[in-house]
N, C-alpha and C. Protein backbone atom coordinates (compact mmCIF):
# COMPACT_ATOMS: atom_id res chain seq x y z
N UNK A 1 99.37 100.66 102.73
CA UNK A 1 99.70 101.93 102.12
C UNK A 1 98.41 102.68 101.78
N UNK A 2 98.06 102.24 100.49
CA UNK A 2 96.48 102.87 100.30
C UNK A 2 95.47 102.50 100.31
N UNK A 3 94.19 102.79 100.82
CA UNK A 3 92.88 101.38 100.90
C UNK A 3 92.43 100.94 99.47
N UNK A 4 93.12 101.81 98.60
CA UNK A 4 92.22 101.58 97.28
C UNK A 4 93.11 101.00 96.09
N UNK A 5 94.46 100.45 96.56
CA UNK A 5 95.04 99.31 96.26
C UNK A 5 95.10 98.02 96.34
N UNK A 6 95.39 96.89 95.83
CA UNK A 6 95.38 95.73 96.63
C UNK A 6 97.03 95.77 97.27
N UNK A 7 97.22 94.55 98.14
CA UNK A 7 98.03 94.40 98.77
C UNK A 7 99.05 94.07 97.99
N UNK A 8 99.05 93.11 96.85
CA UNK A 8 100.09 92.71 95.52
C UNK A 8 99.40 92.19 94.39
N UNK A 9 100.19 92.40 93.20
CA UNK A 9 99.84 92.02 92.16
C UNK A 9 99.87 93.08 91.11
N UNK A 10 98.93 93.31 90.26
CA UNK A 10 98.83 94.83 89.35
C UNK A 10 98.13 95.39 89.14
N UNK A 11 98.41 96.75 89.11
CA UNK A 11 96.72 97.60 88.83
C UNK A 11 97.11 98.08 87.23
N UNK A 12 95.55 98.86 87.16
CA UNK A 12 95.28 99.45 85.76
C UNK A 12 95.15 100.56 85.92
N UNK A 13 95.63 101.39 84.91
CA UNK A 13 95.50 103.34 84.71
C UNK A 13 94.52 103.46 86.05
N UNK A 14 93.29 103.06 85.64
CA UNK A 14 92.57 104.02 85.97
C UNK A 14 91.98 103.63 87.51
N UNK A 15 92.96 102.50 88.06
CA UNK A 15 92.75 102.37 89.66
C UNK A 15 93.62 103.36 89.70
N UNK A 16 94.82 104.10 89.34
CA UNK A 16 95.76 105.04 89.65
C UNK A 16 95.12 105.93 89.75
N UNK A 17 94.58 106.97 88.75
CA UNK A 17 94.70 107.73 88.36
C UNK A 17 92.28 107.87 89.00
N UNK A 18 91.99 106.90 89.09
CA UNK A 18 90.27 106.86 89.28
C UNK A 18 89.82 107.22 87.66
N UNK A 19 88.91 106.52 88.29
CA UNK A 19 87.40 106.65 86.94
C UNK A 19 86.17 106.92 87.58
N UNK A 20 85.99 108.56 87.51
CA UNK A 20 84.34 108.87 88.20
C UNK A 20 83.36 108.13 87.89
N UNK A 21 83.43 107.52 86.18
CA UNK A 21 82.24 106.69 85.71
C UNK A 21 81.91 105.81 86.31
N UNK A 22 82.78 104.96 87.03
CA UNK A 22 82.75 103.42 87.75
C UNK A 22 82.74 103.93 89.27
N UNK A 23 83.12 105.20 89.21
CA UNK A 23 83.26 105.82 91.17
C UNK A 23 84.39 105.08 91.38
N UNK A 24 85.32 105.15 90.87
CA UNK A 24 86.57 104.41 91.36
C UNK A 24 87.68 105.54 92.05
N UNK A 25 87.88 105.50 92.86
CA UNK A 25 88.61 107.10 93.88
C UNK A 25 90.27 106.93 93.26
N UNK A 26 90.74 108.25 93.25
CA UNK A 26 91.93 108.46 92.36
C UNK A 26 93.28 108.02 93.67
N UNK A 27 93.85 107.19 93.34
CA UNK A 27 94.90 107.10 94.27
C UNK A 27 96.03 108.14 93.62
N UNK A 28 96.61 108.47 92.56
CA UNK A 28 97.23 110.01 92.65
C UNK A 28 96.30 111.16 91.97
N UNK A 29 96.10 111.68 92.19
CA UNK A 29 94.83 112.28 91.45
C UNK A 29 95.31 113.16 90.64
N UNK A 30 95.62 112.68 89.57
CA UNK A 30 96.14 113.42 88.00
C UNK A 30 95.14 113.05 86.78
N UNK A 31 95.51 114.39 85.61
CA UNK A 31 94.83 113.51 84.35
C UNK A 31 95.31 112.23 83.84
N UNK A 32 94.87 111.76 82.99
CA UNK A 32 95.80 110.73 81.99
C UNK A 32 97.21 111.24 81.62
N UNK A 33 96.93 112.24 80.87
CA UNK A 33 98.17 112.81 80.13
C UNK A 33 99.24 113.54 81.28
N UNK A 34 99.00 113.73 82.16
CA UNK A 34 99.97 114.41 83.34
C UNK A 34 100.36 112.74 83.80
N UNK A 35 99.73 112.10 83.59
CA UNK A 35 100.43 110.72 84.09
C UNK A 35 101.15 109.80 82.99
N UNK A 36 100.88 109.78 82.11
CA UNK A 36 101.80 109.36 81.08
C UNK A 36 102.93 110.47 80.77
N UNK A 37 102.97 111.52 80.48
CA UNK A 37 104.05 112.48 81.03
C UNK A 37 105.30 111.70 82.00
N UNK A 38 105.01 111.93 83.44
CA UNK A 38 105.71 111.32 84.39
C UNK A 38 106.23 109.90 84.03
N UNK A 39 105.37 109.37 83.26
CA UNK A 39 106.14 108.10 83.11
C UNK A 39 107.32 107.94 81.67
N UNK A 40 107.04 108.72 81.02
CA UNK A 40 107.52 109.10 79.81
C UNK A 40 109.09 109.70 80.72
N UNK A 41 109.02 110.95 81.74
CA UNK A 41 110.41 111.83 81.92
C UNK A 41 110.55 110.88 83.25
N UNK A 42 110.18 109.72 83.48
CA UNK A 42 110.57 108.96 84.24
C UNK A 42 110.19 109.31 86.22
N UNK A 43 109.46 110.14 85.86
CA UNK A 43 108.72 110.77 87.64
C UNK A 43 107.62 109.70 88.16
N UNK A 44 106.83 108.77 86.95
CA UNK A 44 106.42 107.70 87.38
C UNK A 44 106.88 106.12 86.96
N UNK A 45 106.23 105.29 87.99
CA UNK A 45 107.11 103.98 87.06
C UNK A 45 106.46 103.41 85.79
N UNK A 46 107.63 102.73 85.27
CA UNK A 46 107.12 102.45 84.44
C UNK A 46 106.58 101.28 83.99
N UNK A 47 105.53 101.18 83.13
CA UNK A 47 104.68 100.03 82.62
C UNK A 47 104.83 98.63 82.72
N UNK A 48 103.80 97.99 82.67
CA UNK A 48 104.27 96.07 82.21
C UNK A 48 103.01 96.25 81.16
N UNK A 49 103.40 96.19 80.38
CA UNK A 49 102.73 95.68 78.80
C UNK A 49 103.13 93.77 79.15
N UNK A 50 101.18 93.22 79.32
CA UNK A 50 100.55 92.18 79.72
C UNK A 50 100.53 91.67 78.58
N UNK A 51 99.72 92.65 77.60
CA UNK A 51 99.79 92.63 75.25
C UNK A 51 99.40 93.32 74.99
N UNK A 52 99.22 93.26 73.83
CA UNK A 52 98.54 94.60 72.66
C UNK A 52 98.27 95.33 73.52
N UNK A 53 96.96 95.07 74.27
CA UNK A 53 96.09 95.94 74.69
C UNK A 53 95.86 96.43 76.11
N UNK A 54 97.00 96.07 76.93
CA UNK A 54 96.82 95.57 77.92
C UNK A 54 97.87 96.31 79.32
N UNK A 55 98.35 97.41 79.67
CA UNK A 55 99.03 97.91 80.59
C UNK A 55 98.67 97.81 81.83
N UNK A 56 99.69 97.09 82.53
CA UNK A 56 99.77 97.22 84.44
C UNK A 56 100.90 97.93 84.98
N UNK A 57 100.40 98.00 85.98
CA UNK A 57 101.54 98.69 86.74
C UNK A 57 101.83 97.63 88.10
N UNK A 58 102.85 97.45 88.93
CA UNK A 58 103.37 96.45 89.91
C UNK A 58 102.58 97.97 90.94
N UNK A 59 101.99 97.02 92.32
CA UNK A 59 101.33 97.30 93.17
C UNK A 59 102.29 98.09 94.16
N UNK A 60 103.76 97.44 93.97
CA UNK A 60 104.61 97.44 94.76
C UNK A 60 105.71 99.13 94.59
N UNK A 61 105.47 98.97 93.22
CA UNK A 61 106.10 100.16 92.37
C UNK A 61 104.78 101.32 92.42
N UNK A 62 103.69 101.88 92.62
CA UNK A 62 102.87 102.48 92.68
C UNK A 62 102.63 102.96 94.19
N UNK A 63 102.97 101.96 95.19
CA UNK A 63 103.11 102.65 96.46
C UNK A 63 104.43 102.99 96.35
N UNK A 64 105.82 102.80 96.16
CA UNK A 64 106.71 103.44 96.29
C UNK A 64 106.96 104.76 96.21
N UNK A 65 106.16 104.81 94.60
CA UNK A 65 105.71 105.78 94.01
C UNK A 65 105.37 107.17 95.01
N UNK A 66 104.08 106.98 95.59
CA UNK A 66 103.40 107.35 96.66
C UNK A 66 103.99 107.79 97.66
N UNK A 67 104.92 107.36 98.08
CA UNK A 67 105.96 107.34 99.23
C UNK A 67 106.47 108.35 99.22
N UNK A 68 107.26 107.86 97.84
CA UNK A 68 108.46 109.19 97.28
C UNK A 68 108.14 110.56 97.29
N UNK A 69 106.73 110.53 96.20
CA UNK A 69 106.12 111.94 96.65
C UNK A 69 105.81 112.68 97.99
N UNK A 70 105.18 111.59 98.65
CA UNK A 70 104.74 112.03 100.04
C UNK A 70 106.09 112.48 100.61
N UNK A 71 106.90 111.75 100.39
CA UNK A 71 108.15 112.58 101.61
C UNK A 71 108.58 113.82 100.91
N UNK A 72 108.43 114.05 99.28
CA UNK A 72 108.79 115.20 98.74
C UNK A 72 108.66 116.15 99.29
N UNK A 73 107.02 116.17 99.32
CA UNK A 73 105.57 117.44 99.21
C UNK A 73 106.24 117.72 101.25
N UNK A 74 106.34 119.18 101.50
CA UNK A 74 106.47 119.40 102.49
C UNK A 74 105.02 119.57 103.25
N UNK A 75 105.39 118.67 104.76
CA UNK A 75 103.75 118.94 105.60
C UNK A 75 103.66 120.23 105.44
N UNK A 76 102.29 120.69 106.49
CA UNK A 76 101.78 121.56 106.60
C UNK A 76 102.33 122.61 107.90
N UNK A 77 102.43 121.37 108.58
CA UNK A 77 103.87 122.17 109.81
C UNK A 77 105.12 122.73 109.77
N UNK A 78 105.57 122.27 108.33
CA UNK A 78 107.39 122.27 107.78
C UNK A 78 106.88 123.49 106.92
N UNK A 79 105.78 123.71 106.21
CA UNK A 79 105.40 124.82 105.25
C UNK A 79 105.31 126.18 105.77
N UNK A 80 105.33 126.19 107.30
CA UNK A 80 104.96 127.46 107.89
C UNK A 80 106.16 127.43 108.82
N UNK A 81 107.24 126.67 108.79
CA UNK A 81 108.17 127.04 110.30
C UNK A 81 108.92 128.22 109.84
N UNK A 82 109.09 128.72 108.54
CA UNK A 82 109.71 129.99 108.34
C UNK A 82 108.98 131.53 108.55
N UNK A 83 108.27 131.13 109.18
CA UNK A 83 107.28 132.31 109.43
C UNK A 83 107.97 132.99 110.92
C-alpha cells in the first residue's frame, strides 16, 4: 500500500500524519487536530490505547483508511470529463 508503512502491526500519530523534525514523510498529510477531528466524527479509525501514554493505530485499518479516501477523491481524468 504505502512505502512508509510497515506491512503489519501498529503505527504512531506521527508515522500518519509525519514529523518534519525526525524527516518522517506524512502518509495522510493533515495537522494533528484535523486528524483527531476525523477520528472523533468517525472519518478516521479509531485508536488502540497500548496505556496511559501510549496510542496505535492497526497498520491494517490505516491503509483501509487510505483506500477509502483514494477511491473518494475523484482522478484527474474523472475531474475534467464534464468539460
Amino acid at each position: 500500500m504505502s512505502s512508509n508503512l510497515p506491512d503489519t502491526g501498529f503505527v504512531r500519530l506521527k508515522q500518519i500524519i509525519g514529523d518534519p523534525k525526525n524527516g518522517t514523510p506524512a502518509v495522510v498529510p493533515v495537522c494533528k487536530s484535523t486528524w483527531w477531528e476525523w477520528v472523533a466524527t468517525g472519518k478516521a479509525p479509531k485508536p488502540i490505547k497500548l496505556s496511559k501514554r501510549t496510542t496505535v493505530w492497526r497498520v491494517a485499518d490505516i491503509q483501509a483508511f487510505i483506500a477509502n479516501v483514494h477511491s473518494e477523491v475523484p482522478q484527474e481524468d474523472e475531474a475534467h470529463d464534464d468539460q
